[in-house]
N, C-alpha and C. Protein backbone atom coordinates (compact mmCIF):
# COMPACT_ATOMS: atom_id res chain seq x y z
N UNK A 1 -8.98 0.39 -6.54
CA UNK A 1 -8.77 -0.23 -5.25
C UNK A 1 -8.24 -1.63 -5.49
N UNK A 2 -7.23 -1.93 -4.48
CA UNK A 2 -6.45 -2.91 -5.20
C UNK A 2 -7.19 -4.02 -4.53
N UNK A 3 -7.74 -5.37 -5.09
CA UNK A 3 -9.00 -6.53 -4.12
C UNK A 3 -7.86 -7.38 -3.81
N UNK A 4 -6.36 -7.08 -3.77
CA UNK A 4 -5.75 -8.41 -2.91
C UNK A 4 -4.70 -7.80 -2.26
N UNK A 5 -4.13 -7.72 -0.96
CA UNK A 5 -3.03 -7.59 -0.72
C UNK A 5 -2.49 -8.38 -0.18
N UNK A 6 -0.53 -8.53 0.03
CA UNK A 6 -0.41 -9.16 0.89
C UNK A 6 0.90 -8.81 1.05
N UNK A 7 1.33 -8.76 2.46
CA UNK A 7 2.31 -8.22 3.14
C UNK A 7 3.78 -8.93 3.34
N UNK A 8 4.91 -8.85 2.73
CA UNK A 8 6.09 -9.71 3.05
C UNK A 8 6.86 -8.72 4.50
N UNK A 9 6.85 -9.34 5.54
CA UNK A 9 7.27 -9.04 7.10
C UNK A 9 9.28 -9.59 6.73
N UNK A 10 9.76 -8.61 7.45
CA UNK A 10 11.03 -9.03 7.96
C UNK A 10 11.42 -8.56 9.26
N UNK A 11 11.86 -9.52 10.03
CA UNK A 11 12.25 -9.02 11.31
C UNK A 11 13.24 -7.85 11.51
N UNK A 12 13.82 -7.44 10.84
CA UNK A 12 14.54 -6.23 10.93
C UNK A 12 13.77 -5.06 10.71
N UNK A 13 12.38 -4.78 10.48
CA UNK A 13 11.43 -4.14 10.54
C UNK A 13 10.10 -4.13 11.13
N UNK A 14 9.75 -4.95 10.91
CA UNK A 14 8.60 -5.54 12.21
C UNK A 14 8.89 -7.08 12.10
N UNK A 15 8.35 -7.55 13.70
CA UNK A 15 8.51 -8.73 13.92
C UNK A 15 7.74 -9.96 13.78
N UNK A 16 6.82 -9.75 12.71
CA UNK A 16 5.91 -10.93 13.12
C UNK A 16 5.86 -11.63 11.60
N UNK A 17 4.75 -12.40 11.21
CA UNK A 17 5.09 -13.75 10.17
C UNK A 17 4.72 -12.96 8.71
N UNK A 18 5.31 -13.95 8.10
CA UNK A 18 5.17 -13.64 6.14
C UNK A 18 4.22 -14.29 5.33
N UNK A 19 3.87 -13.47 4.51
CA UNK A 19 3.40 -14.03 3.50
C UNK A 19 4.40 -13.78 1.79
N UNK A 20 4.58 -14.48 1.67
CA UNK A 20 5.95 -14.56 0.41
C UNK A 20 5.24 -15.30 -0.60
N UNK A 21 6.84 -15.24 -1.72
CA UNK A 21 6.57 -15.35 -3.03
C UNK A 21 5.24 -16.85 -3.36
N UNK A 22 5.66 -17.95 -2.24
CA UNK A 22 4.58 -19.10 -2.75
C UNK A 22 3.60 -18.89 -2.72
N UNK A 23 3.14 -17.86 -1.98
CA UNK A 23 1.24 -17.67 -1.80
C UNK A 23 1.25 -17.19 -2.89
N UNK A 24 1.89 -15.63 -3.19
CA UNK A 24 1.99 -14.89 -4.63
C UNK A 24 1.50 -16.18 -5.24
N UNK A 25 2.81 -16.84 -5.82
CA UNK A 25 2.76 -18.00 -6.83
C UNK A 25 1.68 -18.94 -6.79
N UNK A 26 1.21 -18.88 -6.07
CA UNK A 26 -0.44 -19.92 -6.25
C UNK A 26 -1.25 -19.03 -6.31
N UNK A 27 -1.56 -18.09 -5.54
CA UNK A 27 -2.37 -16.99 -6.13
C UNK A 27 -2.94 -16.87 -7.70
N UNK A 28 -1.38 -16.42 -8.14
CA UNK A 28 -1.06 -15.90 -9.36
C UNK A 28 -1.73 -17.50 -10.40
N UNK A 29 -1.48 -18.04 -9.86
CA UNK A 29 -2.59 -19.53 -11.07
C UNK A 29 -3.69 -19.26 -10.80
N UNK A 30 -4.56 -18.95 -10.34
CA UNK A 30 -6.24 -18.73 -9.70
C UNK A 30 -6.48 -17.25 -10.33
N UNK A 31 -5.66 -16.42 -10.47
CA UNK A 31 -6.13 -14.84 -10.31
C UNK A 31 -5.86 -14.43 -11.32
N UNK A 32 -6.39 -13.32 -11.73
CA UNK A 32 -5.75 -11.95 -12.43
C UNK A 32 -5.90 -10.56 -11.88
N UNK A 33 -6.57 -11.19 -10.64
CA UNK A 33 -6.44 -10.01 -9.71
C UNK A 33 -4.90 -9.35 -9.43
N UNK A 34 -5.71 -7.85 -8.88
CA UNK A 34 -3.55 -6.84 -8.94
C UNK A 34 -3.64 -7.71 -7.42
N UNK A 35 -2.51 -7.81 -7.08
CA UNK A 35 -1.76 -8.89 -5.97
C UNK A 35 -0.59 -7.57 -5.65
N UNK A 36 -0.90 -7.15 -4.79
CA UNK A 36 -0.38 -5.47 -4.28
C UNK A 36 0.55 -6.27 -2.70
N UNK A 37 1.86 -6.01 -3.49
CA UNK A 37 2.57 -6.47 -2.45
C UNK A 37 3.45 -5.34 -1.45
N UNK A 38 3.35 -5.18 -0.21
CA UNK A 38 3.60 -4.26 0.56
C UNK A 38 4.86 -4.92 1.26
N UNK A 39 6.17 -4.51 1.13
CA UNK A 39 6.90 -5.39 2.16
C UNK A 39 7.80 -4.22 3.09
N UNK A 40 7.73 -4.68 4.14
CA UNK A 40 8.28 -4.09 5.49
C UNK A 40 9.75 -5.03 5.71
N UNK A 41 10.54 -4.44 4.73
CA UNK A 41 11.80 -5.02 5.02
C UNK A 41 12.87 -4.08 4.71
N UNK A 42 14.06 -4.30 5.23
CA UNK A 42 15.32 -3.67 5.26
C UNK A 42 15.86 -3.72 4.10
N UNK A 43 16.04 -4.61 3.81
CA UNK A 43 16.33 -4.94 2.01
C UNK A 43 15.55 -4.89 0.58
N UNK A 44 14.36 -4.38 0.57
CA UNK A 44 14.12 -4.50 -0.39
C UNK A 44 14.15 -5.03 -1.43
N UNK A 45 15.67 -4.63 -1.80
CA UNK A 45 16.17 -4.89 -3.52
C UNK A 45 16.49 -6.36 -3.73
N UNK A 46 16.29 -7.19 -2.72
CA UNK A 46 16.53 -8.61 -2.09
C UNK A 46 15.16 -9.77 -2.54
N UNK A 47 14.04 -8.85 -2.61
CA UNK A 47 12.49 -9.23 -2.84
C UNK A 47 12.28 -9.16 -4.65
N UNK A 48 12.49 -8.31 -5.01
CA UNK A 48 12.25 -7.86 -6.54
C UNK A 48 12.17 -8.62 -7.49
N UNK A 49 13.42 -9.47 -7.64
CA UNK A 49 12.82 -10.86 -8.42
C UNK A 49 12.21 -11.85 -8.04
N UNK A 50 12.64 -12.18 -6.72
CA UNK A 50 11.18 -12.88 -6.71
C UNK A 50 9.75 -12.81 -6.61
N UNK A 51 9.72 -11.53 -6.08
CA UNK A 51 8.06 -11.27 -6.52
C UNK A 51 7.65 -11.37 -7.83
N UNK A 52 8.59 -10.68 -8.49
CA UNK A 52 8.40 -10.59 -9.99
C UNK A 52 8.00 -11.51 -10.46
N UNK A 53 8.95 -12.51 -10.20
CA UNK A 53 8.60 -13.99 -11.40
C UNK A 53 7.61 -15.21 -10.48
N UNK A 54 6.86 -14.08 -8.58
CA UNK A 54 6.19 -15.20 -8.46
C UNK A 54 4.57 -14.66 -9.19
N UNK A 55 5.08 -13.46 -9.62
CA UNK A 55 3.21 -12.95 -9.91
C UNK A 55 2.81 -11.45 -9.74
N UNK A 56 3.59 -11.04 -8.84
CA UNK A 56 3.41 -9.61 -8.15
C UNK A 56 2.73 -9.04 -9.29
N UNK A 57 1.77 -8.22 -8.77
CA UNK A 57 1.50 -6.76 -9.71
C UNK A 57 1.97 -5.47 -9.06
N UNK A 58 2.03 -5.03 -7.56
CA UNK A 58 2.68 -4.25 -7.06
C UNK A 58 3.10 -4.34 -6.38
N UNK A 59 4.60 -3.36 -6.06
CA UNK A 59 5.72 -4.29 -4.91
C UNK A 59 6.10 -2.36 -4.25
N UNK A 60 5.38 -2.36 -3.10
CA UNK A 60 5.46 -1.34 -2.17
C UNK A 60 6.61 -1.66 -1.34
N UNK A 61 7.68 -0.40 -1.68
CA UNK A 61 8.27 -0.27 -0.06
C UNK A 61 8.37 0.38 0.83
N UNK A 62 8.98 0.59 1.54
CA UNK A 62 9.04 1.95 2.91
C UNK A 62 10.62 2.66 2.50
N UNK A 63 9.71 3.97 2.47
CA UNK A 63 10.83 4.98 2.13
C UNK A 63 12.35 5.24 3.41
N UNK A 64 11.60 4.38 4.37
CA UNK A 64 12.55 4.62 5.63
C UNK A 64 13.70 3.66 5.46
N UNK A 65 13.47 2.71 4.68
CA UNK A 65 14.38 1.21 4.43
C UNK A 65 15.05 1.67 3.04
N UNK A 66 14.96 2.86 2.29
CA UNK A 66 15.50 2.57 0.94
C UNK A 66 15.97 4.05 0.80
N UNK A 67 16.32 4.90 1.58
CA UNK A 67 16.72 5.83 1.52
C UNK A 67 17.89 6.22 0.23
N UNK A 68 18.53 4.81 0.50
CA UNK A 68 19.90 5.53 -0.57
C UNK A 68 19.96 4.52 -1.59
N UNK A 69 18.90 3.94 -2.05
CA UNK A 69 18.74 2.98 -3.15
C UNK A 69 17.60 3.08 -3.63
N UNK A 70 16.65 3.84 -3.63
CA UNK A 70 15.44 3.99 -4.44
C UNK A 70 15.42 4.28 -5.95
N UNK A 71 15.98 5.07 -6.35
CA UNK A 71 16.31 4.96 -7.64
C UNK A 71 16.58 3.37 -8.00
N UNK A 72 17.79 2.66 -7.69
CA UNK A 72 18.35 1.52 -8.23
C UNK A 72 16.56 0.37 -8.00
N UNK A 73 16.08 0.97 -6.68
CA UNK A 73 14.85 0.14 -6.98
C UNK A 73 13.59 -0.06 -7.52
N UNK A 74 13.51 1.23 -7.59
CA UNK A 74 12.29 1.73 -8.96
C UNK A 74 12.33 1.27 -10.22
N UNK A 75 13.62 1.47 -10.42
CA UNK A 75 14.20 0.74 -11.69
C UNK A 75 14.01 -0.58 -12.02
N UNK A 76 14.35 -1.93 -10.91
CA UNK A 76 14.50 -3.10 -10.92
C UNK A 76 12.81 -3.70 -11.03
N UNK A 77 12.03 -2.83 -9.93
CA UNK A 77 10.37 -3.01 -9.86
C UNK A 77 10.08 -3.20 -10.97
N UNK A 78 10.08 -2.03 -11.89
CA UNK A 78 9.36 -1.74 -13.14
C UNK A 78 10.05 -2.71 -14.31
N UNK A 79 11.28 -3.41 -14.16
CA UNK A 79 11.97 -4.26 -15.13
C UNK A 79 11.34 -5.74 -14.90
N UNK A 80 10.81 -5.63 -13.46
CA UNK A 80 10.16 -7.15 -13.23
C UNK A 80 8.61 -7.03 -14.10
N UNK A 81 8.18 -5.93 -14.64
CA UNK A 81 6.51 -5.66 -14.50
C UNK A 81 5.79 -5.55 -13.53
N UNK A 82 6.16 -5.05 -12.56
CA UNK A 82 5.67 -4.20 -11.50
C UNK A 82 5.33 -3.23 -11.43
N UNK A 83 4.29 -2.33 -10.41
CA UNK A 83 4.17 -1.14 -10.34
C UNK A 83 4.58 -0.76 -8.96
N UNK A 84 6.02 0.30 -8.71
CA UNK A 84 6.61 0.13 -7.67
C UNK A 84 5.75 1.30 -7.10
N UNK A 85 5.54 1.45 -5.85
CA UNK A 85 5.13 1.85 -4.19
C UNK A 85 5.57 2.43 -3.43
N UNK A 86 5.27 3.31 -2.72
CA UNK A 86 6.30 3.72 -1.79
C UNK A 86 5.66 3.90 -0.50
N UNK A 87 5.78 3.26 0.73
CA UNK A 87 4.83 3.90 1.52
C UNK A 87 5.99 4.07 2.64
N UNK A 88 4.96 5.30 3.93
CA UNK A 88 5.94 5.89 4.73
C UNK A 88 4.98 5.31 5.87
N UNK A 89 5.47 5.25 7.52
CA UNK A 89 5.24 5.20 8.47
C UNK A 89 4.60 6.49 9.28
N UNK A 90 3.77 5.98 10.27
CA UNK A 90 3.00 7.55 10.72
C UNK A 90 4.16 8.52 11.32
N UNK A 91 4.85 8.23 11.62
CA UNK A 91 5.83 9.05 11.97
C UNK A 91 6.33 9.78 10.83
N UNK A 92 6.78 9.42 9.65
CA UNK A 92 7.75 10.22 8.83
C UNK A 92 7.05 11.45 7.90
N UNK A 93 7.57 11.96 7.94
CA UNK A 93 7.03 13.27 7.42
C UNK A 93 6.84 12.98 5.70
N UNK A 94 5.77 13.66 5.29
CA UNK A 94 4.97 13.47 3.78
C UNK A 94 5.91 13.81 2.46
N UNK A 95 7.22 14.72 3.32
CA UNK A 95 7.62 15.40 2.15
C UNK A 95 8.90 14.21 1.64
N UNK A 96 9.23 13.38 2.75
CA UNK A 96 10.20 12.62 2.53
C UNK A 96 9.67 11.72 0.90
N UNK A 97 8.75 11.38 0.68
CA UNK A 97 8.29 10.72 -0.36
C UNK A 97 8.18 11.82 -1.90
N UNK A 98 8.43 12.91 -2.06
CA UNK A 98 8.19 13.99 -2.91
C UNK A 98 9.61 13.53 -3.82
N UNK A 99 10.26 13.24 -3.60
CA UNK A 99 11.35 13.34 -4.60
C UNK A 99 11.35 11.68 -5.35
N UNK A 100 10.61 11.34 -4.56
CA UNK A 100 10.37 10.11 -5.81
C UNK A 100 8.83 9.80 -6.74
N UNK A 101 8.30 10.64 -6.64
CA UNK A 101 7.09 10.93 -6.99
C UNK A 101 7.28 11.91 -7.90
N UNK A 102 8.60 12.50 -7.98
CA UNK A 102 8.99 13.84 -8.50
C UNK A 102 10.34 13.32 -9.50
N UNK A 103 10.76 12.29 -9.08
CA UNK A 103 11.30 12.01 -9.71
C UNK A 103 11.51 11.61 -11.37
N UNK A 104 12.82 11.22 -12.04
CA UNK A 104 12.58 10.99 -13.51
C UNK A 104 11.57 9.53 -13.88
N UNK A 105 12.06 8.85 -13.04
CA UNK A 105 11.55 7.45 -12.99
C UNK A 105 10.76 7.31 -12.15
N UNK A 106 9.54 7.73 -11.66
CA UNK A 106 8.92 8.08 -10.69
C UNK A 106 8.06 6.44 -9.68
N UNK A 107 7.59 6.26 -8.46
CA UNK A 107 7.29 5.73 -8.45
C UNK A 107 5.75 5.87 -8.19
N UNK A 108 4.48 5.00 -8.70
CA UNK A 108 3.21 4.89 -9.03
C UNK A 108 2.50 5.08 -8.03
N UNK A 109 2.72 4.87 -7.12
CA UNK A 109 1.51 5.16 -5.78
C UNK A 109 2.68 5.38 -4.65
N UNK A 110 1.41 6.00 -3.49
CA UNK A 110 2.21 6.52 -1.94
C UNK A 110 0.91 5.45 -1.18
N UNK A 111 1.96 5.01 -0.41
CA UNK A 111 0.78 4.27 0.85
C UNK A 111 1.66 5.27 2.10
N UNK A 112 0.32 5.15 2.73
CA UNK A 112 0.08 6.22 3.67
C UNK A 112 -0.19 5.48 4.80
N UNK A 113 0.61 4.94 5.60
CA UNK A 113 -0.09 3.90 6.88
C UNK A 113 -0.47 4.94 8.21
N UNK A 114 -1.46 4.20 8.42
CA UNK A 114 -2.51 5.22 9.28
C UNK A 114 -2.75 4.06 10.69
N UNK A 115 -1.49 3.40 10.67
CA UNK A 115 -1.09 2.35 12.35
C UNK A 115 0.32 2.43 11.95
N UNK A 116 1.02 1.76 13.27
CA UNK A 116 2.31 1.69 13.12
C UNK A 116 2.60 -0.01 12.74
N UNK A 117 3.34 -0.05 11.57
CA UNK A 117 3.44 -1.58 10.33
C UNK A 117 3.61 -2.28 11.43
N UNK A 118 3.28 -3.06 10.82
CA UNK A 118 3.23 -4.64 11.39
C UNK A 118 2.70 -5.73 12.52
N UNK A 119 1.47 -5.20 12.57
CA UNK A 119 0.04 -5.37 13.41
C UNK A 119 -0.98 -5.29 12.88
N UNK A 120 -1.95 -6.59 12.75
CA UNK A 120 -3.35 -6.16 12.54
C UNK A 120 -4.39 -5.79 13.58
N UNK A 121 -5.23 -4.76 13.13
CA UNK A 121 -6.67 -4.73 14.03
C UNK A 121 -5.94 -3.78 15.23
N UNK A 122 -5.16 -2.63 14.72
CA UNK A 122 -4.77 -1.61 15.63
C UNK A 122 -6.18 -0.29 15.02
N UNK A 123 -5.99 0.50 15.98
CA UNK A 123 -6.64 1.86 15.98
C UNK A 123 -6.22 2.78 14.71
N UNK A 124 -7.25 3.07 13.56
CA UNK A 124 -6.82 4.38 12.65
C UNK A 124 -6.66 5.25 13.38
N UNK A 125 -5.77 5.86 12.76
CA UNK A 125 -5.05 7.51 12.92
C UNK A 125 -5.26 8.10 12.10
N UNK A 126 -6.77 9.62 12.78
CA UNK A 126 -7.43 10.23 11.55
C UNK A 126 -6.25 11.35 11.03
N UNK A 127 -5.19 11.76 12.37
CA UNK A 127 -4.63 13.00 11.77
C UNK A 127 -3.69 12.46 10.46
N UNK A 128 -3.49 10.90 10.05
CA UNK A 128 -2.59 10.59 9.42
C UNK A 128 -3.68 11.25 7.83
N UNK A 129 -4.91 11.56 7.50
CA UNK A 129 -5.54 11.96 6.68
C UNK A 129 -5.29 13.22 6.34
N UNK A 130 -3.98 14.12 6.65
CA UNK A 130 -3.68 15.26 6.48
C UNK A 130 -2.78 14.97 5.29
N UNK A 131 -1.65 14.27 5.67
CA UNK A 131 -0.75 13.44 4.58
C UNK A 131 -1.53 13.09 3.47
N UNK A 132 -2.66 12.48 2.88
CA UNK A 132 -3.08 11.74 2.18
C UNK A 132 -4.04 13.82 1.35
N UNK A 133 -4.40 14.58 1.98
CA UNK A 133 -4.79 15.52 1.91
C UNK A 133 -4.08 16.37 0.83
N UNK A 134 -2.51 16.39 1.52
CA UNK A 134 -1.70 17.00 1.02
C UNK A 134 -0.84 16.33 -0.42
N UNK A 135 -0.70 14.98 -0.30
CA UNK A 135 -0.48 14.57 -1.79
C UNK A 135 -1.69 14.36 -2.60
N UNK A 136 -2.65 14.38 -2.26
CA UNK A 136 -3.64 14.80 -3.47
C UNK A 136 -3.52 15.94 -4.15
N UNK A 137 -3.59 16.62 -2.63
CA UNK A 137 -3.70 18.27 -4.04
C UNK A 137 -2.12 18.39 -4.50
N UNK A 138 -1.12 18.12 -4.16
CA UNK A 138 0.14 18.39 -4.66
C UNK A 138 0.29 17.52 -6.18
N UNK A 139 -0.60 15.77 -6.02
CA UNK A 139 -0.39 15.25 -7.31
C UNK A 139 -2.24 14.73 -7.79
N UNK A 140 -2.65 15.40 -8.01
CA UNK A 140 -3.92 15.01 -8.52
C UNK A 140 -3.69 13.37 -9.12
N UNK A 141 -3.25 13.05 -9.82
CA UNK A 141 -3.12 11.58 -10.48
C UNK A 141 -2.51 11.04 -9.97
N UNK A 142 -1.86 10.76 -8.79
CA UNK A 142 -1.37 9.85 -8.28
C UNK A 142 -2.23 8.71 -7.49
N UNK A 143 -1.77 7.78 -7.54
CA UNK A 143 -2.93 6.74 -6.59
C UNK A 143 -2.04 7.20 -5.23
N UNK A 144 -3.06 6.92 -4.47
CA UNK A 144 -2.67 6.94 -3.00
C UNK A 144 -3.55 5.52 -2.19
N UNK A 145 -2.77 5.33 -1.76
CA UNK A 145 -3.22 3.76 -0.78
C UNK A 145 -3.20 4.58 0.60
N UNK A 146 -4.29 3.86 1.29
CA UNK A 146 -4.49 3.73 2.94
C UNK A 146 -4.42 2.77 3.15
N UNK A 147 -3.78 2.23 4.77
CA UNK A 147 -3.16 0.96 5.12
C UNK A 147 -3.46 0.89 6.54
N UNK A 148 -4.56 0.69 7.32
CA UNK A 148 -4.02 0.25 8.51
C UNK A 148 -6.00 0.88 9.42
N UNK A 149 -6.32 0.27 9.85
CA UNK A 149 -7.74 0.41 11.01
C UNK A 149 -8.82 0.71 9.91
N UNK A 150 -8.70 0.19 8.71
CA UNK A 150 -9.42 0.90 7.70
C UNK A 150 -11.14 0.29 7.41
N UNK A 151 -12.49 0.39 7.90
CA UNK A 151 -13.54 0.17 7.96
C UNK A 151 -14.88 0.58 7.72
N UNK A 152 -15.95 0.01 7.86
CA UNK A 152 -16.82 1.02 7.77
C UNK A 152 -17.32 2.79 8.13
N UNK A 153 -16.43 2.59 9.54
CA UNK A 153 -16.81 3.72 10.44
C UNK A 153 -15.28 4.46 9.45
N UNK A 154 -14.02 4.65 9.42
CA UNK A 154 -13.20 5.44 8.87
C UNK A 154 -12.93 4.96 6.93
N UNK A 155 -13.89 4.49 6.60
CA UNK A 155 -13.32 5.03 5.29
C UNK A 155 -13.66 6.31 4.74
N UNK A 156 -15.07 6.50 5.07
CA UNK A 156 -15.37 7.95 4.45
C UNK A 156 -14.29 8.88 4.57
N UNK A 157 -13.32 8.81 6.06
CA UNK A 157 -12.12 10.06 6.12
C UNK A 157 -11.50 9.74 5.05
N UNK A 158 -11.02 8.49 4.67
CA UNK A 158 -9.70 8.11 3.77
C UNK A 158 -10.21 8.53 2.57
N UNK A 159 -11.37 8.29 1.94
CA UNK A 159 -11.88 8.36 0.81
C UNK A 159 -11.93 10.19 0.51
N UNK A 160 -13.05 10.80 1.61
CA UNK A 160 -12.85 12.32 1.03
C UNK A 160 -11.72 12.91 1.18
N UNK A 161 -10.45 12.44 1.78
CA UNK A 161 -9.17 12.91 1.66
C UNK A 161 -8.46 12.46 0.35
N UNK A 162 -8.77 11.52 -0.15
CA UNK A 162 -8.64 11.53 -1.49
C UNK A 162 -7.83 9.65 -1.98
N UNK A 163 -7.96 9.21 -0.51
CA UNK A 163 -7.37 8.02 -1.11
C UNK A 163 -7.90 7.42 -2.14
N UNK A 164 -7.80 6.54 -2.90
CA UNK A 164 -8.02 5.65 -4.21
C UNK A 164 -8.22 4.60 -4.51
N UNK A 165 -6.99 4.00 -3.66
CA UNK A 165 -6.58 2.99 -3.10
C UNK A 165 -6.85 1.96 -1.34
N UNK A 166 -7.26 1.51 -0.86
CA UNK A 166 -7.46 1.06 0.32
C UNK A 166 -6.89 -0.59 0.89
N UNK A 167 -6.42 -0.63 1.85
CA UNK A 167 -6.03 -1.95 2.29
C UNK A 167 -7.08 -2.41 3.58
N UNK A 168 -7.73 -3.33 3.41
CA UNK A 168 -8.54 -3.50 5.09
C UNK A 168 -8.55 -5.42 5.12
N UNK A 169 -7.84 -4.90 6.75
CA UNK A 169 -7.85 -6.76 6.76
C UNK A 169 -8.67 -6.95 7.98
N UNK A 170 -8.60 -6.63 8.83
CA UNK A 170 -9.64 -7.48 10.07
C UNK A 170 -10.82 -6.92 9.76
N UNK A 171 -11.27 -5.59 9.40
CA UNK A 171 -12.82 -5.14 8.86
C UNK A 171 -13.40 -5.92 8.44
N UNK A 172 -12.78 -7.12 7.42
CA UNK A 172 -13.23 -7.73 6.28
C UNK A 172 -13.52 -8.95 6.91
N UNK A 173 -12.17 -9.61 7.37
CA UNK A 173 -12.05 -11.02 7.82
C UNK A 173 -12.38 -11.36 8.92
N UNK A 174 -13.08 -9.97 9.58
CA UNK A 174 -13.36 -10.46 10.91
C UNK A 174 -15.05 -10.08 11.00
N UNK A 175 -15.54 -10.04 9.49
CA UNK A 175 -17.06 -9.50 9.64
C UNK A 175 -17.70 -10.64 9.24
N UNK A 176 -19.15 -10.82 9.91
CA UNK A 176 -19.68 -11.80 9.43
C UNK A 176 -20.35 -11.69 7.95
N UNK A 177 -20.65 -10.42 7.19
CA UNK A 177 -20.71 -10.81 5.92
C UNK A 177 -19.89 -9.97 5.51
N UNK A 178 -18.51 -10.82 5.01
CA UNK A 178 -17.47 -9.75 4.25
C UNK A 178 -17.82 -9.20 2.99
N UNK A 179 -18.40 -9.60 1.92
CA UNK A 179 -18.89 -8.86 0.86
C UNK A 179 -19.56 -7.69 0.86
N UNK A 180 -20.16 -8.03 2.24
CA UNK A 180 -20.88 -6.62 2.43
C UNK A 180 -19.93 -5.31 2.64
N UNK A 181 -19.00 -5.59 3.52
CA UNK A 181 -18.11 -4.36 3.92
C UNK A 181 -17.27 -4.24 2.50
N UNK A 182 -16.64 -5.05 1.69
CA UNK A 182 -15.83 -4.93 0.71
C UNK A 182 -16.79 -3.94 -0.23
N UNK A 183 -18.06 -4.15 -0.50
CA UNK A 183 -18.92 -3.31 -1.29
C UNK A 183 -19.05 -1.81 -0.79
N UNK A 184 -19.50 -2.21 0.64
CA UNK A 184 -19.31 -0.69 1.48
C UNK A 184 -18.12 0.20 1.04
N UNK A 185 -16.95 -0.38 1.39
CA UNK A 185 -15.28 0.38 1.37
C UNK A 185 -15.33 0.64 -0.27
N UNK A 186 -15.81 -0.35 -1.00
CA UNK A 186 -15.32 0.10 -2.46
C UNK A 186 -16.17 1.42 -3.11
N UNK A 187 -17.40 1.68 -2.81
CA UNK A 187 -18.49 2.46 -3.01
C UNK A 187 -17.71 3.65 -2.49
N UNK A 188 -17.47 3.85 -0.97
CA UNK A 188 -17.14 4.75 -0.36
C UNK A 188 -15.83 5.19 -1.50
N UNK A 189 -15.14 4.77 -1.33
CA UNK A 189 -13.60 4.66 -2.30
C UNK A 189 -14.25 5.76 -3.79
N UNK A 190 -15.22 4.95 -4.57
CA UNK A 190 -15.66 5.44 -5.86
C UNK A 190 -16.52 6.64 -5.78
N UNK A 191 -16.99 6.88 -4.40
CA UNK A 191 -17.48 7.89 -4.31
C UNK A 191 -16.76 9.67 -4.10
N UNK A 192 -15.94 9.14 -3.54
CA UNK A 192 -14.48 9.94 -3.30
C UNK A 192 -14.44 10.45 -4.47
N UNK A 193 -13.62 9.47 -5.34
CA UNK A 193 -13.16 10.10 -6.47
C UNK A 193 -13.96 10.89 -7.16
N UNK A 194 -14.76 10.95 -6.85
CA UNK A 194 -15.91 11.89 -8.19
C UNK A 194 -15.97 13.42 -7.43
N UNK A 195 -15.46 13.31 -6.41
CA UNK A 195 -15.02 14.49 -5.73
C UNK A 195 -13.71 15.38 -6.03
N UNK A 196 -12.88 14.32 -6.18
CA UNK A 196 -11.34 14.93 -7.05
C UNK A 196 -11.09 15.17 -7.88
């Protein structure tokens, strides 16, 4: 379970504010935590070095933005020392992500967003736990990330569906003892796996 994320926003994909390479880059002096970067942008291949050289450990994109350059960006991820990502929107269908998971150069995890990007403290979407269902059993070793309403009351779905991985931001930041829920979600998370 990755203990940091943080999201680079572009308005040509959702509209609201960033967190970019300088946080990375101060981060990255304080941490050795993985710094799991998710970005909701049109360009992608535009982000890569600079995440790279601000710290990144993983640089997620949306399969809907990179349709005809994923290869060229899998490639560039993994040349920065990255572990590249791929996540899809509740709308897009599960199989769209199979050919890069399947691929020669494959990419390392699927995030599975279970709200529609670029909003915090929206409603999980349990049917989005069918997706996360179905690339388990299709890739046993793959990490899979959940992204979006993710808490006490819905991790158990994410977890016995097989996620691995988890993202939760208002659960956390909006509880009065966050350690507590971070212990909760991570338990739940480790408990999962001993199921898969």
């Amino acid at each position: 379970m990755a203990p940091i994320g943080s999201t680079w926003t572009s308005w040509h994909f959702v509209p609201n504010l960033t967190i970019g390479t300088p946080v990375i880059e101060s981060l990255r002096k304080h941490t050795k935590a993985y710094l799991d970067c998710h970005l909701m942008v049109t360009n992608p291949l535009d982000y890569v070095e600079p995440l790279g050289k601000a710290g990144a450990s993983g640089f997620t994109f949306h399969v809907e933005a990179s349709k005809d350059n994923w290869k060229e960006l899998i490639q560039r991820i993994k040349s920065q020392g990255m572990k590249p990502g791929v996540a899809l929107k509740p709308g897009t269908p599960i199989e769209d992500v199979y050919p890069l998971v399947e691929a020669e150069n494959p990419v390392e995890m699927v995030l599975v967003m279970t709200v529609a990007p670029g909003f915090g403290g929206q409603k999980f979407m349990p049917e989005m736990m069918d997706k996360v269902r179905i690339l388990r059993k299709k890739y046993p070793s793959l990490d899979i990330e959940v992204d979006g309403g993710l808490g006490p009351s819905t991790i158990d779905m994410a977890a016995s569906a097989g996620a691995n991985c988890i993202v939760a931001g208002s659960s956390v930041f909006g509880a009065p003892e966050p350690a507590q829920v971070i212990s909760l979600l991570r338990n739940s998370v480790e408990k999962g796996q001993q199921t898969h």
